[in-house]
Protein backbone atom coordinates (compact mmCIF):
# COMPACT_ATOMS: atom_id res chain seq x y z
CA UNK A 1 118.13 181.12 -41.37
CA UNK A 2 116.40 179.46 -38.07
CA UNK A 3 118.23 176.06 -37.07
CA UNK A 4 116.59 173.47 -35.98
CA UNK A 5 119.04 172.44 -33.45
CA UNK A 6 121.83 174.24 -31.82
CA UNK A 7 123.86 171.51 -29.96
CA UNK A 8 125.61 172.69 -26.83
CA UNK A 9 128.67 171.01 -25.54
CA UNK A 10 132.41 169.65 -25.89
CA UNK A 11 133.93 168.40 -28.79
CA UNK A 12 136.75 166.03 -29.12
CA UNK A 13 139.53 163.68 -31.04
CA UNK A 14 138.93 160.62 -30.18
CA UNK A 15 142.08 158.13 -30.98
CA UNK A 16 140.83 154.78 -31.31
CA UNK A 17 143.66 152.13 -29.95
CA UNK A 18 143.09 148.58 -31.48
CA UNK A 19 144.27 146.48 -28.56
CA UNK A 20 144.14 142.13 -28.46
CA UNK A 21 147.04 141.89 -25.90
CA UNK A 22 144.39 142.34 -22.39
CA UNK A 23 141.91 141.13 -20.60
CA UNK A 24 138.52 141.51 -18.71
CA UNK A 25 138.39 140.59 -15.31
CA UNK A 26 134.93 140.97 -13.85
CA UNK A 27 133.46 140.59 -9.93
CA UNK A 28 131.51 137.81 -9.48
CA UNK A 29 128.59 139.34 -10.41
CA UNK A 30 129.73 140.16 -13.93
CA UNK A 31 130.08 143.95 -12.65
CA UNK A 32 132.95 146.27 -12.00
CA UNK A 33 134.73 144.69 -14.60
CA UNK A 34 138.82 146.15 -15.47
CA UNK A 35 140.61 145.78 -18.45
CA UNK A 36 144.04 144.54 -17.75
CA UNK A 37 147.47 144.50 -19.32
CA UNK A 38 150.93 143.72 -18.63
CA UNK A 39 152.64 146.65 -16.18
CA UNK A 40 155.69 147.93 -17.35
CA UNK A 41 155.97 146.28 -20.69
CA UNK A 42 155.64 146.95 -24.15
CA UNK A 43 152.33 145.85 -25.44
CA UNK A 44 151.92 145.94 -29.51
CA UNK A 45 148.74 147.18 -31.04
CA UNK A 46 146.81 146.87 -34.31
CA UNK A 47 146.06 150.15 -35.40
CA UNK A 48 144.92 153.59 -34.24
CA UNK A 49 141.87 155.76 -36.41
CA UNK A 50 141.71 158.95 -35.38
CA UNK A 51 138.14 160.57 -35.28
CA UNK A 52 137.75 164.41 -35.61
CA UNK A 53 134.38 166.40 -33.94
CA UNK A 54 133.08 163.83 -32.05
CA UNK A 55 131.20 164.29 -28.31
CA UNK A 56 127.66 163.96 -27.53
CA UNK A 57 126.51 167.13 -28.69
CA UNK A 58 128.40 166.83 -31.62
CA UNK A 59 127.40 163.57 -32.26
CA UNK A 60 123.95 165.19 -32.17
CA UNK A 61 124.29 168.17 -34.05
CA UNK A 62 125.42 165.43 -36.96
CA UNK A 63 123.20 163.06 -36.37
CA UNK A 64 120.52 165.65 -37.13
CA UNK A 65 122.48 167.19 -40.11
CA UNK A 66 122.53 163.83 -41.66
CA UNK A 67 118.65 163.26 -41.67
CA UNK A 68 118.04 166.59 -43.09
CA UNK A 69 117.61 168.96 -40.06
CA UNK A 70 119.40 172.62 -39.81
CA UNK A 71 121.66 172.10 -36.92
CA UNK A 72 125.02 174.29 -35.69
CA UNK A 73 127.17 173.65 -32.90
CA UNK A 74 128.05 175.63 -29.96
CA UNK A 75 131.34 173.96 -28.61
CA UNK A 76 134.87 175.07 -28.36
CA UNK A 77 138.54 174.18 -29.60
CA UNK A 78 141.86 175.22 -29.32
CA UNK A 79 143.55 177.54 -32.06
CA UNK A 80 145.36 174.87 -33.29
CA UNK A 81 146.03 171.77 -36.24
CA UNK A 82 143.34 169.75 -34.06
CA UNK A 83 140.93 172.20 -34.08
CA UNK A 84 140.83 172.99 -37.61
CA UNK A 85 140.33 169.40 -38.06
CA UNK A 86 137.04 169.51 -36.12
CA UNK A 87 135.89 172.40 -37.89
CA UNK A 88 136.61 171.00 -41.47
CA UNK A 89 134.74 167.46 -39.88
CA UNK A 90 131.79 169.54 -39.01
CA UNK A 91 131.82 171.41 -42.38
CA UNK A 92 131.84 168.17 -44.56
CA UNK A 93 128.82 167.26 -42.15
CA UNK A 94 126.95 170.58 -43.22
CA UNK A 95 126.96 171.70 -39.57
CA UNK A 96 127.00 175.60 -39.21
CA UNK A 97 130.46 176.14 -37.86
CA UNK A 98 129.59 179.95 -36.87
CA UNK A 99 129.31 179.60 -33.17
CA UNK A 100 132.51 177.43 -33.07
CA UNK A 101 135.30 179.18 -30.49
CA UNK A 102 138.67 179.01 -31.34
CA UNK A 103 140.41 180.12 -28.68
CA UNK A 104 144.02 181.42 -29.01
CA UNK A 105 145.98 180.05 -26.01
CA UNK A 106 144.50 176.74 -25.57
CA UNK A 107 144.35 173.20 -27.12
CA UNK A 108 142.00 171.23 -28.58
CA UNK A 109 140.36 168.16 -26.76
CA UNK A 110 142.50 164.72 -27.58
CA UNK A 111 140.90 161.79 -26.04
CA UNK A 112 142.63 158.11 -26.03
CA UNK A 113 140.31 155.29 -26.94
CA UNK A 114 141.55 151.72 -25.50
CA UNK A 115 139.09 149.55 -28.15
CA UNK A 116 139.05 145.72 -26.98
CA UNK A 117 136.78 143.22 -28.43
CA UNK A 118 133.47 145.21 -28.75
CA UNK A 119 133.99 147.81 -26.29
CA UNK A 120 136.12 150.18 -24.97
CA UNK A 121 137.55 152.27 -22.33
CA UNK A 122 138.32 156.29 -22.83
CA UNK A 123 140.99 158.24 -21.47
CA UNK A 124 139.44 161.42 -21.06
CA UNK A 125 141.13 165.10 -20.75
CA UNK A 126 139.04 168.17 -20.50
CA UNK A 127 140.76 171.59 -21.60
CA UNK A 128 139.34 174.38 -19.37
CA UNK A 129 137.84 176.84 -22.13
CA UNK A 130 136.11 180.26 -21.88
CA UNK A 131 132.60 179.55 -22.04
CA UNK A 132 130.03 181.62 -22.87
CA UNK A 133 126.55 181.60 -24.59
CA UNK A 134 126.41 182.88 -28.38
CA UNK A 135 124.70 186.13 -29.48
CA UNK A 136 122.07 184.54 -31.81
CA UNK A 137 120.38 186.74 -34.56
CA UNK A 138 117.45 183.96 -34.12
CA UNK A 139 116.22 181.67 -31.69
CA UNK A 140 117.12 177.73 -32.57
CA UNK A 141 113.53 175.49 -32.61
CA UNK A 142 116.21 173.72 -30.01
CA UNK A 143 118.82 173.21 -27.94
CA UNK A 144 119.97 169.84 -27.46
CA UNK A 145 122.76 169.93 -24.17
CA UNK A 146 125.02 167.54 -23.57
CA UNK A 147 128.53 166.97 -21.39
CA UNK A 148 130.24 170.03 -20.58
CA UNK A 149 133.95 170.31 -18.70
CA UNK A 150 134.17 170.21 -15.11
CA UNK A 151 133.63 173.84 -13.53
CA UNK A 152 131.08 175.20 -15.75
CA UNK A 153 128.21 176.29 -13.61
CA UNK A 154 128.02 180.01 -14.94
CA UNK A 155 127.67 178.63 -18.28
CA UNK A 156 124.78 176.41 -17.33
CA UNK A 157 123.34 179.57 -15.51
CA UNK A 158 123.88 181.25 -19.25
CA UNK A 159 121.78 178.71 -20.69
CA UNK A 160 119.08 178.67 -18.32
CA UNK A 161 118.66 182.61 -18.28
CA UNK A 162 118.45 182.45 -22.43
CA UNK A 163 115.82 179.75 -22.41
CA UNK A 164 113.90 181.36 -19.78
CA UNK A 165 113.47 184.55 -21.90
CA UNK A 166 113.10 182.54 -25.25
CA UNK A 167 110.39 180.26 -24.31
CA UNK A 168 109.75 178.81 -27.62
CA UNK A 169 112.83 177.41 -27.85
CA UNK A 170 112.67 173.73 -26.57
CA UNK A 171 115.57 172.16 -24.66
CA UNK A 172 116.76 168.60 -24.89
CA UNK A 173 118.56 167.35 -22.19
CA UNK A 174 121.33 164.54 -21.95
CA UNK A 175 123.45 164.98 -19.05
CA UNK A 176 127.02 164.50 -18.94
CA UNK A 177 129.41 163.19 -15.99
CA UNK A 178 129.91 166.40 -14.27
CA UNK A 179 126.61 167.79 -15.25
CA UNK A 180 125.24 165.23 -13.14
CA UNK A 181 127.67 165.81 -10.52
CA UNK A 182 126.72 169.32 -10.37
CA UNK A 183 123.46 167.82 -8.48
CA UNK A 184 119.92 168.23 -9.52
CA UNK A 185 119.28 171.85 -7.44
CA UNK A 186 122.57 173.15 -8.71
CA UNK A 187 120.93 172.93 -12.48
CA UNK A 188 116.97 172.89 -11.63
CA UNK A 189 116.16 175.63 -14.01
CA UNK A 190 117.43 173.39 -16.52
CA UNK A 191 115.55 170.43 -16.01
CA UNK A 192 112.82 172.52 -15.00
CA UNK A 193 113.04 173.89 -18.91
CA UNK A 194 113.54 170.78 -20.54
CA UNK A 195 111.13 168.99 -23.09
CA UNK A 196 112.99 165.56 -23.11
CA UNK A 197 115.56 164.26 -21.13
CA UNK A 198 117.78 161.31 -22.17
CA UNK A 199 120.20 158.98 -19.64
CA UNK A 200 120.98 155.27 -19.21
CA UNK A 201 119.34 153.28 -16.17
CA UNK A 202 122.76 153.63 -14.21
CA UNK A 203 122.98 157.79 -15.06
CA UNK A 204 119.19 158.15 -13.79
CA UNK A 205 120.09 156.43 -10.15
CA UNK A 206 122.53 158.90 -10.27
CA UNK A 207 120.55 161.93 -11.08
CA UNK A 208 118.06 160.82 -8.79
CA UNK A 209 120.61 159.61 -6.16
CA UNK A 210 118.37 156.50 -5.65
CA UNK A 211 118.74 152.85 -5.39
CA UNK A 212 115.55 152.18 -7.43
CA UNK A 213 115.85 149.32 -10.14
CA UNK A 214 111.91 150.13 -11.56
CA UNK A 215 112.45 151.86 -14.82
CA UNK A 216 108.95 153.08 -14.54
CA UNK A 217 109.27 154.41 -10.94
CA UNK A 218 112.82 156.27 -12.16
CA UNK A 219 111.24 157.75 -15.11
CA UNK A 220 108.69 159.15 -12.90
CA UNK A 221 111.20 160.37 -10.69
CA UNK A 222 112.88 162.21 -13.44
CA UNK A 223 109.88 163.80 -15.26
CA UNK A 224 108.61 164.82 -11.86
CA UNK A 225 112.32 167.20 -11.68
CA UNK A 226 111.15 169.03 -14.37
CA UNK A 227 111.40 167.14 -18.04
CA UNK A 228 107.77 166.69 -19.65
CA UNK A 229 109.35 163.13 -21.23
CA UNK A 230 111.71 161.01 -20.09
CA UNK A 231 113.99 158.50 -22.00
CA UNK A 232 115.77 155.54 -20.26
CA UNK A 233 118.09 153.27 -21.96
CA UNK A 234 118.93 150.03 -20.41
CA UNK A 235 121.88 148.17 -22.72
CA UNK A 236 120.63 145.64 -24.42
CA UNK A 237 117.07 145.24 -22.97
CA UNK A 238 116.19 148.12 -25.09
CA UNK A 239 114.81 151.62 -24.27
CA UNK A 240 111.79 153.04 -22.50
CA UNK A 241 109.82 156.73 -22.92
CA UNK A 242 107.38 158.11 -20.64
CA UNK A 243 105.02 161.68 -21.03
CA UNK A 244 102.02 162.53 -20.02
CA UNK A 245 100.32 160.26 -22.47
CA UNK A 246 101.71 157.32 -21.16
CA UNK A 247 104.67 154.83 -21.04
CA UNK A 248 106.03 152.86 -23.78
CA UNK A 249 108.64 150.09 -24.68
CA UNK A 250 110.91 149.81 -27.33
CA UNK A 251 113.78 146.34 -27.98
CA UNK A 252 117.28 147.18 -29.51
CA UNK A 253 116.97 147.01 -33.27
CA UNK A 254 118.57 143.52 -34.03
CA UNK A 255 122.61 143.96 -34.87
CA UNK A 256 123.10 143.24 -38.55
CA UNK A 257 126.64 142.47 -38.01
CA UNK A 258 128.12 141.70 -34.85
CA UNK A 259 129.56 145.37 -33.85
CA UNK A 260 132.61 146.63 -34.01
CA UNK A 261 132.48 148.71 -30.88
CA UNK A 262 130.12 150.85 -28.77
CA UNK A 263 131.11 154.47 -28.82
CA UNK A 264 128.00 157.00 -29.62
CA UNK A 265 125.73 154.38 -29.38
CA UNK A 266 123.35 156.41 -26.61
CA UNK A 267 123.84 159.48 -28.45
CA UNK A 268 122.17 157.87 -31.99
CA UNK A 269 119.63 156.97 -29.81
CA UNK A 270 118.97 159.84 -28.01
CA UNK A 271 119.93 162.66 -30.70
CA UNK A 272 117.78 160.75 -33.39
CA UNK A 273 115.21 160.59 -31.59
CA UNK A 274 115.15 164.75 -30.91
CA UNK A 275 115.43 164.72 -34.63
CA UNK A 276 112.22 162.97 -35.56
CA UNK A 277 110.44 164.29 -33.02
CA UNK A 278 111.44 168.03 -34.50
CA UNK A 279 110.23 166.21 -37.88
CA UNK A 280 106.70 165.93 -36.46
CA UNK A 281 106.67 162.26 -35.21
CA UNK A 282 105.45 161.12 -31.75
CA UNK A 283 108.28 160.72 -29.08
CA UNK A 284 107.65 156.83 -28.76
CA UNK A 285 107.64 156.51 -32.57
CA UNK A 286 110.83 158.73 -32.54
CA UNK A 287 112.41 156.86 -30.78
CA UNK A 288 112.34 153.46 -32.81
CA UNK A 289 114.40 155.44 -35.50
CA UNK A 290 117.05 156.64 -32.61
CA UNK A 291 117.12 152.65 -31.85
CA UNK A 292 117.76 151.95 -35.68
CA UNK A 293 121.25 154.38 -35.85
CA UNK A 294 122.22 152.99 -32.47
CA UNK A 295 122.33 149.71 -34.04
CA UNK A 296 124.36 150.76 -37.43
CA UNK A 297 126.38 153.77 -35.67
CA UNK A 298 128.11 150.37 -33.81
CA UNK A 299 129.22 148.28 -36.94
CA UNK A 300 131.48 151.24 -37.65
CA UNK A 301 134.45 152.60 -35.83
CA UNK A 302 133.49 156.15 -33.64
CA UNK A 303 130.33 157.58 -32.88
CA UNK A 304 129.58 159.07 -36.58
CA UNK A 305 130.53 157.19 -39.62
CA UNK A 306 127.50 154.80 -39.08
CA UNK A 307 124.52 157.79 -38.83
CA UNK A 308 122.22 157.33 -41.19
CA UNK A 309 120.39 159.51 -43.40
CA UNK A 310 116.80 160.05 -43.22
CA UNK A 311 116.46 157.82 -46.61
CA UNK A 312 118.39 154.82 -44.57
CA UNK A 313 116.43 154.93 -41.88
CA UNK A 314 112.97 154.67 -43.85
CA UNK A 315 114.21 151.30 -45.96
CA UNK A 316 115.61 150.29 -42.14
CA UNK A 317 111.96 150.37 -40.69
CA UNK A 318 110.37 149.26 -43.89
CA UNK A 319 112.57 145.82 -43.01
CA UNK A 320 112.50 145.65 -39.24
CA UNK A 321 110.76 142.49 -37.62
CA UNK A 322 107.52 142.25 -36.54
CA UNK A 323 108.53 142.89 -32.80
CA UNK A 324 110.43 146.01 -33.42
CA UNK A 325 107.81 148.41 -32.03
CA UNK A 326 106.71 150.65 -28.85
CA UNK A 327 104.61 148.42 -26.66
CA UNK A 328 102.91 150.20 -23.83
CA UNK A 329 103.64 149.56 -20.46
């Protein structure tokens, strides 16, 4: 059977640390802020959650699984307790697990979560894997590719050379730390290939190795690397989509609680939004519903257990306020 969406990436563990005893301590322009503790001490917690199958594109491939879509997952884990863990997660999610790689001699990814307040601060550990692209029986309708370990140019090349000979098969885009790192020209038959490409105001400077504040001008810049629509988030001043047809605005969807924490918030957003536009809607309209499970994956703890179904997020935009629409710019 034809999926919808094959999301490409790393999964993870994330261990969520409930921590009161810190601090922030920001410049003083409210930037390059540090969380702080006592050194050398023992400092108590509240609680730790562990999460199972969590990463952007696994956040996507359930995030698209929950509002109805067909999606698998391409990612890869360790032959061990962990990894059956993520597999079982991705299984109660009714995400094909058939392109999963278990791989003997290695471990599964374990990431450390420091939660304060509303936020939080990840201790991250890539395991080098053996990556490869699948043998598919059928093309996906897309690919949605997200962060990737360090070191994995080859596979990128993999990716590229498969979408270049299946050219139906459309490729969303949301780069990762060292897939930006790899440089624009190191991975221009990807964004050359890709349909719609998703990063925060701070990420696109980055891609674009630019000093530009204009979110207009930067998602000019990034369409004009290859994507045919670009998708900026900027925190809580909301999000903003440009294609051919034009530019648009879109606010945060108001919090209904205040949130718990932060994590997956960008990839509800983004992955959502791939989701509805697969469902036939226009990529500015798409995108409202990506901005509705942003604001309910963050009253719950990790980046999953507040995705909404497809069901949720109709009563959700039946009820949103009056300004809670894409506003041309």
């Amino acid at each position: 059977m034809q999926q919808d969406v094959l999301a490409i990436g790393d999964t993870t563990i994330d261990a969520f640390i409930r921590i009161k005893d810190a601090s922030v301590h920001c410049d003083i322009n409210h930037e390059n802020c540090m969380l702080s503790m006592r050194f050398a001490d023992k400092i108590p917690y509240e609680f730790v959650e562990e999460v199972p199958a969590v990463g952007n594109a696994a956040n996507a491939a359930v995030a698209c699984a929950r509002v109805g879509l067909k999606a698998s997952v391409r990612v890869h884990v360790g032959k061990d307790e962990n990894g059956t863990k993520c597999i079982d997660a991705f299984k109660s999610e009714r995400v094909d697990t058939s392109l999963i790689v278990s791989e003997q001699n290695n471990k599964t990814n374990y990431h450390y979560v420091l939660w304060y307040e509303d936020e939080r601060t990840i201790l991250i550990k890539h395991e080098h894997y053996n990556y490869s692209f699948p043998r598919l029986e059928e093309a996906p309708k897309w690919i949605y590719l997200s962060s990737v370990a360090e070191g994995t140019l080859p596979y990128h090349q993999e990716i590229a050379a498969y979408l270049n000979a299946n050219p139906s098969v459309m490729l969303a885009f949301q780069p990762g730390t060292f897939q930006m790192k790899l440089g624009v020209e190191a991975l221009k038959a990807l964004y050359t290939r890709t349909e719609i490409l998703f990063c925060n105001k701070e990420e696109s400077q980055r891609i674009l190795q630019t000093k530009e504040e204009d979110i207009k001008t930067l998602m000019q810049s990034i369409r004009a690397l290859g994507p045919k629509i670009s998708v900026i988030t900027d925190g809580r001043k909301g999000a903003y989509l440009q294609s051919a047809e034009g530019s648009w605005y879109a606010p945060m969807y108001p919090d209904p609680a205040p949130p718990k924490e932060r994590t997956g918030a960008g990839d509800a957003t983004s992955s959502t939004t791939v989701a509805y536009v697969i469902k036939g809607l226009p990529p500015q309209e798409a995108l409202l519903r990506g901005l509705i499970n942003s604001a309910n994956v963050v009253q719950e703890i990790g980046a999953q257990k507040g995705l909404l179904t497809a069901a949720q997020i109709d009563e959700w935009y039946a009820k949103r306020p009056a300004d809670f629409k894409a506003t041309p710019i």
